[in-house]
N, C-alpha and C. Protein backbone atom coordinates (compact mmCIF):
# COMPACT_ATOMS: atom_id res chain seq x y z
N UNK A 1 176.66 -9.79 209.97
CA UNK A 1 176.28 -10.08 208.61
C UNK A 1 175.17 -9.14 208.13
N UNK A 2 174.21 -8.78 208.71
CA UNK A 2 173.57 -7.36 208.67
C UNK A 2 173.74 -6.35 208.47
N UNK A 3 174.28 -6.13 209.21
CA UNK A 3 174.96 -4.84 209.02
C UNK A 3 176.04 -4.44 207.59
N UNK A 4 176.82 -5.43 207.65
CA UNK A 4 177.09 -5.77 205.91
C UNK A 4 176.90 -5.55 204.89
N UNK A 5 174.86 -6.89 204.66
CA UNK A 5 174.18 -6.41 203.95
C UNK A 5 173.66 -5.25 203.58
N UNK A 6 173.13 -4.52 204.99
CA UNK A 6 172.45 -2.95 204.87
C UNK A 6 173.78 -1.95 204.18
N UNK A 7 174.63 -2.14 204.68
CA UNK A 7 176.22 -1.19 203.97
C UNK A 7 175.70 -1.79 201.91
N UNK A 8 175.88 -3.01 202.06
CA UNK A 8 175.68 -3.43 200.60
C UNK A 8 174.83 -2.39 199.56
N UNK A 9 173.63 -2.96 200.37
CA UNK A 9 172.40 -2.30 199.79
C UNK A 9 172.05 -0.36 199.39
N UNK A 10 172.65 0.11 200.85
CA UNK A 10 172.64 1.97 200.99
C UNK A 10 173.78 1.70 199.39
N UNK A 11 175.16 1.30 199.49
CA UNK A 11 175.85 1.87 198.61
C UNK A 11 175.67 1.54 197.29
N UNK A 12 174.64 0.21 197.21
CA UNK A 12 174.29 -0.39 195.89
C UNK A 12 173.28 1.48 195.09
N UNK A 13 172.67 1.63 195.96
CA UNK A 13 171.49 2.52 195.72
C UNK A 13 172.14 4.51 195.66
N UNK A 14 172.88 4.06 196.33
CA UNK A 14 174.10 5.29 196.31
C UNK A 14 173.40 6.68 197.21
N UNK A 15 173.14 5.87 198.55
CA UNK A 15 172.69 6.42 199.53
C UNK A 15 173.76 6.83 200.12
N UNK A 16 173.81 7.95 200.77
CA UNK A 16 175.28 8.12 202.58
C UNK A 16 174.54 7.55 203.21
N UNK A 17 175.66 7.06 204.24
CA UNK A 17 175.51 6.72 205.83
C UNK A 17 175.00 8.44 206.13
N UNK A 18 175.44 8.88 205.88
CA UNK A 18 174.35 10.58 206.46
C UNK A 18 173.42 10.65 205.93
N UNK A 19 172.89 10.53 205.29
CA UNK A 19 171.50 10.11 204.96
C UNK A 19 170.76 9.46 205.77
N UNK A 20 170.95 8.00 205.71
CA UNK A 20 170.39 7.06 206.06
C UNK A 20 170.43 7.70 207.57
N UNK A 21 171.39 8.25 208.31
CA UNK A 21 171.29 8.80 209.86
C UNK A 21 170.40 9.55 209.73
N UNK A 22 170.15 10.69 209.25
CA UNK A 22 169.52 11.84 209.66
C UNK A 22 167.51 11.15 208.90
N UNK A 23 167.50 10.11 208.41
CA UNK A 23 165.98 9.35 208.18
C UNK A 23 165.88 8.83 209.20
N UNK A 24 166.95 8.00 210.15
CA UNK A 24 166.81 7.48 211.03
C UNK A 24 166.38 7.63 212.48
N UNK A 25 166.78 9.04 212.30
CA UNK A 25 166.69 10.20 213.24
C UNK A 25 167.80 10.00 214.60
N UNK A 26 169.14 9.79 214.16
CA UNK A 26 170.11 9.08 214.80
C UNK A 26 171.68 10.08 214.25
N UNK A 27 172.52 9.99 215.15
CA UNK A 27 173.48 10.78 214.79
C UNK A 27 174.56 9.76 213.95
N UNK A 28 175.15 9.76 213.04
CA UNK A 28 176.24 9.07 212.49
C UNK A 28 176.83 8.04 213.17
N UNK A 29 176.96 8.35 214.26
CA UNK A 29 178.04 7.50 214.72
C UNK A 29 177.49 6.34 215.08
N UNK A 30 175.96 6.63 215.84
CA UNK A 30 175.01 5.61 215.71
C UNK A 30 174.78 4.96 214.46
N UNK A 31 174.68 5.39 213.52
CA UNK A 31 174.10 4.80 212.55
C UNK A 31 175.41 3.77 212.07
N UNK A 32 176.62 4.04 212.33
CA UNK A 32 177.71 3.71 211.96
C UNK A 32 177.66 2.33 212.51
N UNK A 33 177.50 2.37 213.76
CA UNK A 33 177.83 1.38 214.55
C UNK A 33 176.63 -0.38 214.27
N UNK A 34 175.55 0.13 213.78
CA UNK A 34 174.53 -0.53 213.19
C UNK A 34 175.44 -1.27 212.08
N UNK A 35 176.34 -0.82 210.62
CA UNK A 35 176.52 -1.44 209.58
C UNK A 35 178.01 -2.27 210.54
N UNK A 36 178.59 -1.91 210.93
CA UNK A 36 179.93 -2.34 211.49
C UNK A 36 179.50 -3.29 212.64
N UNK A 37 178.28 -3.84 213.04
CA UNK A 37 177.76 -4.39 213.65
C UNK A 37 178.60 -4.05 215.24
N UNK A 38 178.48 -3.32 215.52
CA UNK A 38 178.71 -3.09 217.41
C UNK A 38 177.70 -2.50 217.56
N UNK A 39 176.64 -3.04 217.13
CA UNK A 39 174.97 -2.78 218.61
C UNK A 39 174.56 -4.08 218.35
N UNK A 40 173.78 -3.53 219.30
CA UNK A 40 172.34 -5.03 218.72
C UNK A 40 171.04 -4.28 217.76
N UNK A 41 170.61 -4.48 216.96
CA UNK A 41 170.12 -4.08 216.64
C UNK A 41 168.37 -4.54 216.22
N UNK A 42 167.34 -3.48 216.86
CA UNK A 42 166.07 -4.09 217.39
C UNK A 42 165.49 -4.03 215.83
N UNK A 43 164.68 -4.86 215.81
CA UNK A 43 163.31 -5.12 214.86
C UNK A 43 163.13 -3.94 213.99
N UNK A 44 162.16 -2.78 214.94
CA UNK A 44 162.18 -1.77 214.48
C UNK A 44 162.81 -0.80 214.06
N UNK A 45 164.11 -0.70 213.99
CA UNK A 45 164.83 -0.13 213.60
C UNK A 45 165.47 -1.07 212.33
N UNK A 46 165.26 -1.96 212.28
CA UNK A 46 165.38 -2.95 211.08
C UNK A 46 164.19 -2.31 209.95
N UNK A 47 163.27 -2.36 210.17
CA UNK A 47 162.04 -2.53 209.66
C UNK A 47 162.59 -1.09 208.95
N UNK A 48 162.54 0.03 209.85
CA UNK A 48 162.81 1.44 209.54
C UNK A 48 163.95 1.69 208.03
N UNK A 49 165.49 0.94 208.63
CA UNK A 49 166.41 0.82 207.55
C UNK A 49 166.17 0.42 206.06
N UNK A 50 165.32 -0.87 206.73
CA UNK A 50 165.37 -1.20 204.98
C UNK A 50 164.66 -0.46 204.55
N UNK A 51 163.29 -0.06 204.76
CA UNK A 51 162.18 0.92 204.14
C UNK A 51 163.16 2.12 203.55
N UNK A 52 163.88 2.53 204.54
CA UNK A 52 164.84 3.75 203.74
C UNK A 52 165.75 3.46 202.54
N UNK A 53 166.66 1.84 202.84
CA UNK A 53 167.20 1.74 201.57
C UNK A 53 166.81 1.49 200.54
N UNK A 54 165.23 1.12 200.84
CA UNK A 54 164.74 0.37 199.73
C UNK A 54 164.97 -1.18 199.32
N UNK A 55 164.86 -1.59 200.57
CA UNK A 55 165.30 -3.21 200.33
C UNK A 55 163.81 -4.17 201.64
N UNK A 56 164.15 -5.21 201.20
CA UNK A 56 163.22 -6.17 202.16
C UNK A 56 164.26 -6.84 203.09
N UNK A 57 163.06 -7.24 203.81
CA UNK A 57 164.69 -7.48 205.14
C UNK A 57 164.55 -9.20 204.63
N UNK A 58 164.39 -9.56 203.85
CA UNK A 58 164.67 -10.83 202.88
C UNK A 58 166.14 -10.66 202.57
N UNK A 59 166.04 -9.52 201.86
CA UNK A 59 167.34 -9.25 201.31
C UNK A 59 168.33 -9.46 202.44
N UNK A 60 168.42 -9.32 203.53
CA UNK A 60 169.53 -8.41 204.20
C UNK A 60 169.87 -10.23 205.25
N UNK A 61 169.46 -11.85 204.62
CA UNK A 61 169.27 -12.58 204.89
C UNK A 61 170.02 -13.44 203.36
N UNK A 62 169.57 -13.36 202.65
CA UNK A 62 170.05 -13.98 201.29
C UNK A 62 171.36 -14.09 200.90
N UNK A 63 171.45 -14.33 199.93
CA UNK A 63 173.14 -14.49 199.49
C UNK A 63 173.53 -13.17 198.74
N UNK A 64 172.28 -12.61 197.98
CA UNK A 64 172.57 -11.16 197.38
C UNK A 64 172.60 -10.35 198.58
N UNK A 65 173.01 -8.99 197.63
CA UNK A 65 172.61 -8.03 198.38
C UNK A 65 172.22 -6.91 197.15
């Protein structure tokens, strides 16, 4: 459901997933695997995402996105 939201949010804002990788300092496929939810995905690298999309990790919890 995270991963979801964060997809929501990058494309609401009209970010790439290459973008958001290369802020992340992560190769695509990684970063891929974050919105399609096959990782786990830690705190800090939470914290990191939203700061880049521009969202609160409220958001990425709520019913919006």
């Amino acid at each position: 459901m995270v991963g979801i939201k964060i997809k929501e949010i990058r494309e609401r804002n009209k970010l790439t997933r290459e973008y958001v990788a290369i802020q992340m300092e992560m190769s695509l496929s990684q970063y891929s695997k974050i919105e399609t939810e096959n990782v786990d995905l830690k705190l800090s690298k939470l914290d990191k995402i939203v700061k880049i999309i521009g969202a609160k990790k409220s958001d990425l919890f709520s019913g919006r996105a």
